[in-house]
Protein backbone atom coordinates (compact mmCIF):
# COMPACT_ATOMS: atom_id res chain seq x y z
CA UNK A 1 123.36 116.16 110.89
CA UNK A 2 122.38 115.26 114.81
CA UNK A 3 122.61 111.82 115.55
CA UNK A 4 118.93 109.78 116.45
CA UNK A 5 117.14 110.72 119.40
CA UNK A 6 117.10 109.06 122.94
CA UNK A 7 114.09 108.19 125.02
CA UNK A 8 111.89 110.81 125.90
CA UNK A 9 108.47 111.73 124.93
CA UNK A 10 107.06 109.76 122.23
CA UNK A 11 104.95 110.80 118.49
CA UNK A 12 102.54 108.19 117.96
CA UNK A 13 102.05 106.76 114.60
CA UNK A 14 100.13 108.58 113.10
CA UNK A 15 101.59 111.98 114.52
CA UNK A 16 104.45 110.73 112.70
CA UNK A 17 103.24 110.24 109.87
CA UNK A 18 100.52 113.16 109.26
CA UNK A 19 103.91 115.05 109.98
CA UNK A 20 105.15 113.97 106.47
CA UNK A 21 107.83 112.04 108.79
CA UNK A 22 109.59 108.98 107.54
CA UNK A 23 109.12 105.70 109.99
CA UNK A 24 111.49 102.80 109.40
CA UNK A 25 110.27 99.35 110.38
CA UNK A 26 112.19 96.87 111.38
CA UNK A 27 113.07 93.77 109.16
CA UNK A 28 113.36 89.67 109.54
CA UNK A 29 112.75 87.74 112.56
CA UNK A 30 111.96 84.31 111.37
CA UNK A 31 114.43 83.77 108.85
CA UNK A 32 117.13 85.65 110.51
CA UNK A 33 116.80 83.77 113.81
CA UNK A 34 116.20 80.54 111.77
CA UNK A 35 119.43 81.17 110.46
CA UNK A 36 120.75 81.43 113.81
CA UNK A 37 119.68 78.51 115.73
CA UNK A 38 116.61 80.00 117.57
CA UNK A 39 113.59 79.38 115.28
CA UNK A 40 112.37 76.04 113.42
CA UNK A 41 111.50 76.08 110.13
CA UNK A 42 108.12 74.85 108.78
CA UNK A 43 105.28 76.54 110.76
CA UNK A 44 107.47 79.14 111.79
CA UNK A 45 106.65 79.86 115.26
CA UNK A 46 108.06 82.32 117.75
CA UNK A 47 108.38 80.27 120.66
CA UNK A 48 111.92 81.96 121.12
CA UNK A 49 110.86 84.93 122.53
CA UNK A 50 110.45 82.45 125.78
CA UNK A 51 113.30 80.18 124.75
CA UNK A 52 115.69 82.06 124.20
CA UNK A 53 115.06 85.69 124.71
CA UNK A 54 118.51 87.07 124.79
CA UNK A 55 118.19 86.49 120.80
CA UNK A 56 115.21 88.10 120.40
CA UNK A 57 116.29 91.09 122.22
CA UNK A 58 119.69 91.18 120.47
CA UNK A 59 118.02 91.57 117.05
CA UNK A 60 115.13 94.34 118.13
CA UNK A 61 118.42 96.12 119.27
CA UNK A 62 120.20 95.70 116.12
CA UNK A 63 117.43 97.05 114.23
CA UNK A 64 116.97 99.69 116.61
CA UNK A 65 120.72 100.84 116.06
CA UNK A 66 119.84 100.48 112.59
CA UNK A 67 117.28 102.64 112.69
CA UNK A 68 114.46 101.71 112.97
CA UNK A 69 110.95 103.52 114.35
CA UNK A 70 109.23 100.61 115.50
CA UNK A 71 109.45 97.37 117.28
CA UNK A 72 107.33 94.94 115.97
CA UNK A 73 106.27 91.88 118.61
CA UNK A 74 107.81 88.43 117.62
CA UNK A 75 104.34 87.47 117.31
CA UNK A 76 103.87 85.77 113.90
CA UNK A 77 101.36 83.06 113.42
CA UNK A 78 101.09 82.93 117.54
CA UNK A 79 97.64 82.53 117.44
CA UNK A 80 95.97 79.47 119.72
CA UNK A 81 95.68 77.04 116.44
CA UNK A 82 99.36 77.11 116.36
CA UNK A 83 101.04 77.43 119.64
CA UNK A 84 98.32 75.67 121.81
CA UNK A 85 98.69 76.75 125.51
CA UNK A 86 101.77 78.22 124.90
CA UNK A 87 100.28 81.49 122.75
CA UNK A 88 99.65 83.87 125.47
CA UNK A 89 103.10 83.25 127.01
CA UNK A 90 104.52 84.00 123.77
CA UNK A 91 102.55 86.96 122.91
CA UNK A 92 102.98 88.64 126.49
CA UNK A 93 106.79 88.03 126.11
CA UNK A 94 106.78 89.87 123.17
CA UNK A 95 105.48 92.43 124.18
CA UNK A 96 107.65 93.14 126.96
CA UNK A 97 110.87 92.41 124.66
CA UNK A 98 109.75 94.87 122.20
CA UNK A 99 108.96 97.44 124.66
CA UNK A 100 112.06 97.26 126.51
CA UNK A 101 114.18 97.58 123.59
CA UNK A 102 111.75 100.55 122.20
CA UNK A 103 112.73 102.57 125.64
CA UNK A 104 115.85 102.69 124.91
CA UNK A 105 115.66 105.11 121.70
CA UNK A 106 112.63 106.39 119.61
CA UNK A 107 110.59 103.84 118.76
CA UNK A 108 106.91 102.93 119.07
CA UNK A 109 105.74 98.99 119.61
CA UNK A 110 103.52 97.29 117.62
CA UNK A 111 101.64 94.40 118.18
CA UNK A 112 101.04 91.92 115.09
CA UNK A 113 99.34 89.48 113.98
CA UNK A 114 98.66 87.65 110.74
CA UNK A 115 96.77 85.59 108.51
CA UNK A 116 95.43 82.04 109.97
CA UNK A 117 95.14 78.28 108.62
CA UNK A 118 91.28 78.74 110.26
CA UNK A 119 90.61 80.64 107.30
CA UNK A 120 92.32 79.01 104.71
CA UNK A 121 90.82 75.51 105.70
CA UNK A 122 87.04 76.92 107.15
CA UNK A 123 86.31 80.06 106.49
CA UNK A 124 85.05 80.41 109.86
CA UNK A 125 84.72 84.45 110.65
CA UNK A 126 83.57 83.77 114.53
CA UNK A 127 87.01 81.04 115.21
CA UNK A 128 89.19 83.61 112.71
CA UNK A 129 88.14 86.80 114.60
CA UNK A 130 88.46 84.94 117.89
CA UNK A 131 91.87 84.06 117.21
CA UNK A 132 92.71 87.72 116.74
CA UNK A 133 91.07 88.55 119.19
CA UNK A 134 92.98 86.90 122.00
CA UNK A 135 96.11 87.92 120.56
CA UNK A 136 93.97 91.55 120.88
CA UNK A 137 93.46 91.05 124.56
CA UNK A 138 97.26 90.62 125.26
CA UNK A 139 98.30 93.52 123.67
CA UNK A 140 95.68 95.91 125.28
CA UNK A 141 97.11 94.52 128.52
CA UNK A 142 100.35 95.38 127.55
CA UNK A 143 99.49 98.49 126.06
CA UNK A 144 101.15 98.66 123.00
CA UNK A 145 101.30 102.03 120.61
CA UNK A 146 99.91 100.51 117.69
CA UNK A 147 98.55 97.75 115.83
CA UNK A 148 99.89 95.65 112.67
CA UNK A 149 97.96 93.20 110.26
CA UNK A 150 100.76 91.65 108.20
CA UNK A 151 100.98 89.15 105.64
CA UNK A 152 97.33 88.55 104.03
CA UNK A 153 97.01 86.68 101.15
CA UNK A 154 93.29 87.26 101.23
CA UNK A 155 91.40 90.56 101.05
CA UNK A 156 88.46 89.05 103.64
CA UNK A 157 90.73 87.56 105.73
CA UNK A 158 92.69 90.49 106.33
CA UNK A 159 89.52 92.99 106.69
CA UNK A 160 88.13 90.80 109.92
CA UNK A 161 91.79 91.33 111.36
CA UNK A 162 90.98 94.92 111.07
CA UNK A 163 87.51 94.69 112.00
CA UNK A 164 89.11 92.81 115.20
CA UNK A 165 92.04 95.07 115.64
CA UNK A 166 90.42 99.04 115.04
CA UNK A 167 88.13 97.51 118.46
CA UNK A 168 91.14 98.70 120.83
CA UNK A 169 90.67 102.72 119.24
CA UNK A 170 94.34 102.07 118.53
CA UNK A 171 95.55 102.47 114.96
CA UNK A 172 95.66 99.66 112.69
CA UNK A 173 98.17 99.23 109.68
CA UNK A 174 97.22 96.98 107.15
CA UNK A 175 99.63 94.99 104.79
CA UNK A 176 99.29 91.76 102.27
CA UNK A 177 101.59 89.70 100.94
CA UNK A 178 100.62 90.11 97.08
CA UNK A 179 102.01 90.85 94.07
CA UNK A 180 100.84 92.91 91.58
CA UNK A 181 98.17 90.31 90.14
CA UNK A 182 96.89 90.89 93.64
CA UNK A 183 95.01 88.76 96.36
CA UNK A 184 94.20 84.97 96.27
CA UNK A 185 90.80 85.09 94.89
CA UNK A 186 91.42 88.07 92.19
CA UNK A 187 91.01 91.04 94.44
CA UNK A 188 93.13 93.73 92.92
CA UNK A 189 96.24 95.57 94.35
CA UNK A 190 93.93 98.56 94.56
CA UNK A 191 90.34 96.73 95.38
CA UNK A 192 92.46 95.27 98.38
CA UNK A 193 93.49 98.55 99.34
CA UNK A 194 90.36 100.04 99.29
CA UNK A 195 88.47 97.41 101.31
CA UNK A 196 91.33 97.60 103.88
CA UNK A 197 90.56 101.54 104.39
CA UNK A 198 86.42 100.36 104.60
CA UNK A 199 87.07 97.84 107.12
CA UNK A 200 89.23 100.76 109.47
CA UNK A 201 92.87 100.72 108.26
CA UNK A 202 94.84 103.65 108.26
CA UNK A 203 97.96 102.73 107.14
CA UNK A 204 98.04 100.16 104.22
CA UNK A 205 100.92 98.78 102.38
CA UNK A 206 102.37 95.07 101.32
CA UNK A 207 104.68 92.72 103.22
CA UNK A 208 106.99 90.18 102.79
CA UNK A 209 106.55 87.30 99.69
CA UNK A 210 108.08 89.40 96.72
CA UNK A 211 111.28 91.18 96.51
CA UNK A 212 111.83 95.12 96.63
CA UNK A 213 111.28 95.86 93.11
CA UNK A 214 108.08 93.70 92.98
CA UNK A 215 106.95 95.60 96.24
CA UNK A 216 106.70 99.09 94.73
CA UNK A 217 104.83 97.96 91.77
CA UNK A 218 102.40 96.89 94.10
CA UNK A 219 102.23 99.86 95.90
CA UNK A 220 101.90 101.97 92.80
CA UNK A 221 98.80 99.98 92.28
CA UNK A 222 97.31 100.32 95.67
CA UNK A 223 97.90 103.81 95.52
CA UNK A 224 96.46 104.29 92.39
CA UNK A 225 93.56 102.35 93.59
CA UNK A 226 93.17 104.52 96.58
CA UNK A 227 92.97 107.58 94.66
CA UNK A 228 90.50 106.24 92.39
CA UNK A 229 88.04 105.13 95.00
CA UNK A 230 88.52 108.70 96.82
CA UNK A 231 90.37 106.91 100.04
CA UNK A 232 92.97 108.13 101.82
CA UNK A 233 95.28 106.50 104.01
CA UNK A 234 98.91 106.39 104.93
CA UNK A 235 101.22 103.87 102.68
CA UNK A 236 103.33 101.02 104.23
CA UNK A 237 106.06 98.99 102.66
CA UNK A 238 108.06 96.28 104.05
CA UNK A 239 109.54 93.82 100.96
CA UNK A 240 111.55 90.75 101.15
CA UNK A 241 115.52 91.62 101.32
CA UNK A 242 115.56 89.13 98.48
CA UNK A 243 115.45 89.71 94.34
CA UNK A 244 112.38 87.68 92.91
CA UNK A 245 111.33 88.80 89.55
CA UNK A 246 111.05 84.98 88.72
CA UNK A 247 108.03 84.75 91.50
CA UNK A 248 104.32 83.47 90.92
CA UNK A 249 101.54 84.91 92.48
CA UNK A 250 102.45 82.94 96.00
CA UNK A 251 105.80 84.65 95.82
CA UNK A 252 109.07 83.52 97.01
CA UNK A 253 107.49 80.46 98.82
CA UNK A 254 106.97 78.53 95.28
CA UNK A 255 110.54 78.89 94.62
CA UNK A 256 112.29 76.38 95.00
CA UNK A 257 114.82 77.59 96.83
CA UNK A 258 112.89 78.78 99.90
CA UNK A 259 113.64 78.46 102.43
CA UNK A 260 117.00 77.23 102.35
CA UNK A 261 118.81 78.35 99.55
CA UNK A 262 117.77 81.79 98.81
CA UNK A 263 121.44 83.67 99.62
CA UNK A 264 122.11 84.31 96.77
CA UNK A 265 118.97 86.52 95.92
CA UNK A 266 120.06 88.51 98.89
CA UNK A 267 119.44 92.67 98.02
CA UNK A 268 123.08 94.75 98.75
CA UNK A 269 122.63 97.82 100.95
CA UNK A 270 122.72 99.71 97.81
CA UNK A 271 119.46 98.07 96.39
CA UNK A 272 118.07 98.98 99.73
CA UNK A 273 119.20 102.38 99.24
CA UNK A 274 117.11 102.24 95.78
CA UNK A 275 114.44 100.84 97.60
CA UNK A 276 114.60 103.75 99.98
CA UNK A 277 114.17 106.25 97.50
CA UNK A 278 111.99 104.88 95.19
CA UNK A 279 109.35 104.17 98.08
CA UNK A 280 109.85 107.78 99.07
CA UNK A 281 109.05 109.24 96.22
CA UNK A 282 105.82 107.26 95.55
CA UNK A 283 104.57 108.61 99.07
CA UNK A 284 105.39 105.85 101.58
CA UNK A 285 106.46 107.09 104.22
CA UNK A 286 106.58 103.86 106.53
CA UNK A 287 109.47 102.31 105.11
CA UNK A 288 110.64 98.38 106.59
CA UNK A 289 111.32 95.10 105.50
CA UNK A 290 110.57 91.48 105.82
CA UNK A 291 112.23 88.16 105.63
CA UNK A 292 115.65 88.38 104.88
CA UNK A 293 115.85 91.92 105.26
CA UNK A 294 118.40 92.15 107.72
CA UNK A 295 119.76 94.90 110.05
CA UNK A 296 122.13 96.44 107.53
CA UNK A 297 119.31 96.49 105.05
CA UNK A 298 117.14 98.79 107.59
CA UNK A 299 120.65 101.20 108.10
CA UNK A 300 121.01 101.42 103.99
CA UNK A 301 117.16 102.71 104.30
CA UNK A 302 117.71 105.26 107.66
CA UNK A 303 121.13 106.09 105.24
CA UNK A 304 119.30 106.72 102.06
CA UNK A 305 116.70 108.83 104.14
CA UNK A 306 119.12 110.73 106.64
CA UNK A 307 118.29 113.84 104.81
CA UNK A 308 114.89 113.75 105.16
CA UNK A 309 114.75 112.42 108.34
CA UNK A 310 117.34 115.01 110.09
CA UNK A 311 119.68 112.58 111.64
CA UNK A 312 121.77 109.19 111.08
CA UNK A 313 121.24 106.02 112.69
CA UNK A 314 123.75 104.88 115.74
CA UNK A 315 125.00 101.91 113.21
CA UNK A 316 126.59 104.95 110.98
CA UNK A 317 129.14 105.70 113.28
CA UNK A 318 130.30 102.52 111.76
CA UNK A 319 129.62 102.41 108.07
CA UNK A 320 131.05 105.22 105.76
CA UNK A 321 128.15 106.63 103.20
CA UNK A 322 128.69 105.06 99.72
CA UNK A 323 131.92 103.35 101.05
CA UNK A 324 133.74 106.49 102.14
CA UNK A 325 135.44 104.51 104.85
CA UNK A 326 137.59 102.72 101.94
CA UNK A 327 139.38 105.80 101.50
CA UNK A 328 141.87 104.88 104.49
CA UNK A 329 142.50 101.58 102.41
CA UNK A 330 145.92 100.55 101.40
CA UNK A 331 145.22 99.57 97.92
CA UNK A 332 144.33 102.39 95.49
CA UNK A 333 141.60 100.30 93.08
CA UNK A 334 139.88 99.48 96.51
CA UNK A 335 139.92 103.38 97.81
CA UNK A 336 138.93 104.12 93.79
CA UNK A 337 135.46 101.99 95.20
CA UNK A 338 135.11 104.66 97.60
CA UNK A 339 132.25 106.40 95.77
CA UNK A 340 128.73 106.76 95.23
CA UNK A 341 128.75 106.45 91.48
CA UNK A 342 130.85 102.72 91.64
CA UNK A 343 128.39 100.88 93.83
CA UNK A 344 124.93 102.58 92.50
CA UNK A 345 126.45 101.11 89.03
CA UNK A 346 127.87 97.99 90.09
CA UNK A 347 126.78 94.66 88.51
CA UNK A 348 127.28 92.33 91.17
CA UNK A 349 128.29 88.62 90.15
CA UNK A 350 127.29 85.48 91.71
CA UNK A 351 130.21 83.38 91.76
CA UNK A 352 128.29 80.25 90.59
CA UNK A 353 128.92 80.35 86.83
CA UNK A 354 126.62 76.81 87.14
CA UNK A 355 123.85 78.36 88.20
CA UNK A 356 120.92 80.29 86.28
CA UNK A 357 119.74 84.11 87.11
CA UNK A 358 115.96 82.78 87.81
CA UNK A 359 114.30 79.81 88.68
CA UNK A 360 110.82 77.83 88.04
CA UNK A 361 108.35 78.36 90.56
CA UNK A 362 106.87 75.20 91.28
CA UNK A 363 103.59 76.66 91.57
């Protein structure tokens, strides 16, 4: 199998996927670089990308090595209500961080944006769609390949992003972070789906809030939904790298170990390898994650996928499939772990007998 491809001429998105090929998004900014000193917690800005750049460059690159298709900007919530006069700074930064890092293998850059307290505290479609809209502006300027609406927890909200973003006559992709009970005010898995097609979506999916397993469910449900209504449109997943059965319908933020404590619901690269597959075979063929999906979780998918996809990731030349590299171990009952079948049945243990499995949401 050939290793991944260099620069040189580009597929856009939707080449890519009308193709039946597999795109791998990238994974977690804000908790990741949280984790490392560069972001603050609590509204979660990306004022890094000017701070400290070198970071956010080192992470698009280990995601690219990983694997992944596209670079996403380090634009979350860098809309004018939160960053003030420092948004366009931020968001033109972005840009050119994701774009440099995209020239150096196959991927595409997308410019994001997402949901906004305007709307959760006025309702206010003119300021809401003005927001977006400057964000808009910087990424025409920089000419970015495509176009991201991520982490909805309202079906209107989401469909004036669109409404905003399809403007440019670049695509849009569409994603929410629901569950399967679906959007804030009742709006179905499916219903949301449907509405984000209307509005000028053509990629739709869910992000972020609920763990992989959750995820899929989800997009079983949207698909379904889609289908019903006679829509068509390209599916898009990108879960937490985190296990949260236990969630409420405001996901992993009413635990109560967000943000701090959530290590220990961490996925394995062999749930991600699940994850992979299962997404795969429901039809989504834009595979990624979100917080806490790090850049071994995005290599487990490009693994899981290599078939389909034609090549490995750089990162393999590293990592042995299914542990094959523990083969050349000293110990026999570690090289015995050198197979597929031990860690796709592994029960992995916590080692905090103190502890329980799931929590209480406090919502």
């Amino acid at each position: 199998m050939a290793p991944a491809g260099g620069p040189g001429a580009k597929k856009g998105i939707l080449e890519r996927l009308e193709n039946g090929e597999v795109v791998v998004g990238d994974g977690s900014f804000l908790l990741t670089l949280e984790k490392r000193g560069y972001v603050k917690a609590g509204l979660w800005t990306p004022e890094a990308v000017v701070e400290y750049p070198n970071a956010v460059r080192q992470l698009h690159m280990e995601f690219l090595r990983a694997g992944s298709n596209v670079m996403q900007t380090f634009t979350f919530s860098a809309n004018e209500d939160n960053m003030e006069s420092k948004w366009e700074d931020v968001n033109a930064a972005a840009c050119d961080l994701a774009r440099e890092v995209a020239g150096k293998g196959d991927a595409l850059v997308a410019g994001g944006i997402c949901q906004t307290s305007a709307y959760t505290h006025h309702k206010d479609e003119a300021r809401v769609k003005q927001l977006f809209q400057r964000q808009l502006d910087v990424f025409a300027r920089k000419n970015v390949d495509f176009l991201i609406a991520e982490y909805f927890e309202h079906a209107e909200e989401a469909m004036w992003a669109v409404e905003v973003l399809k403007a440019l006559g670049k695509p849009v992709a569409a994603t929410m972070c629901i569950g399967p009970d679906g959007d804030m005010h009742g709006v179905s898995p499916g219903e949301c789906a449907v509405k984000l097609v209307k509005a000028g979506a053509a990629i739709v999916g869910v992000n972020c809030r609920f763990g992989p397993s959750t995820s899929l469910k989800t997009m079983k449900l949207m698909k379904a939904g889609l289908q019903a209504a006679g829509s068509k449109a390209h599916l898009m997943v990108q879960s937490l790298g985190f296990h949260t059965p236990d969630c409420g319908k405001g996901g992993f933020v009413d635990l109560p170990e967000y943000p701090f404590g959530l290590e220990p619901r961490a996925a394995t690269r062999w749930d991600i390898q699940k994850y992979a597959r299962e997404a795969y075979k429901l039809g989504v063929r834009y595979i990624g994650g979100c917080c806490g999906f790090e850049p071994y979780h995005i290599r487990a998918i490009a693994e899981e996928l290599a078939p389909e996809r034609g090549f490995w990731p750089p990162a393999s030349d590293k990592h042995g499939s299914w542990g094959s590299s523990l083969n050349m171990h000293t110990k026999p009952w570690i090289r015995a772990r050198a197979r597929r079948e031990y860690w796709e049945n592994l029960l992995p243990a916590s080692g905090r007998p103190f502890c329980p499995s799931l929590s209480q949401p406090d919502v």
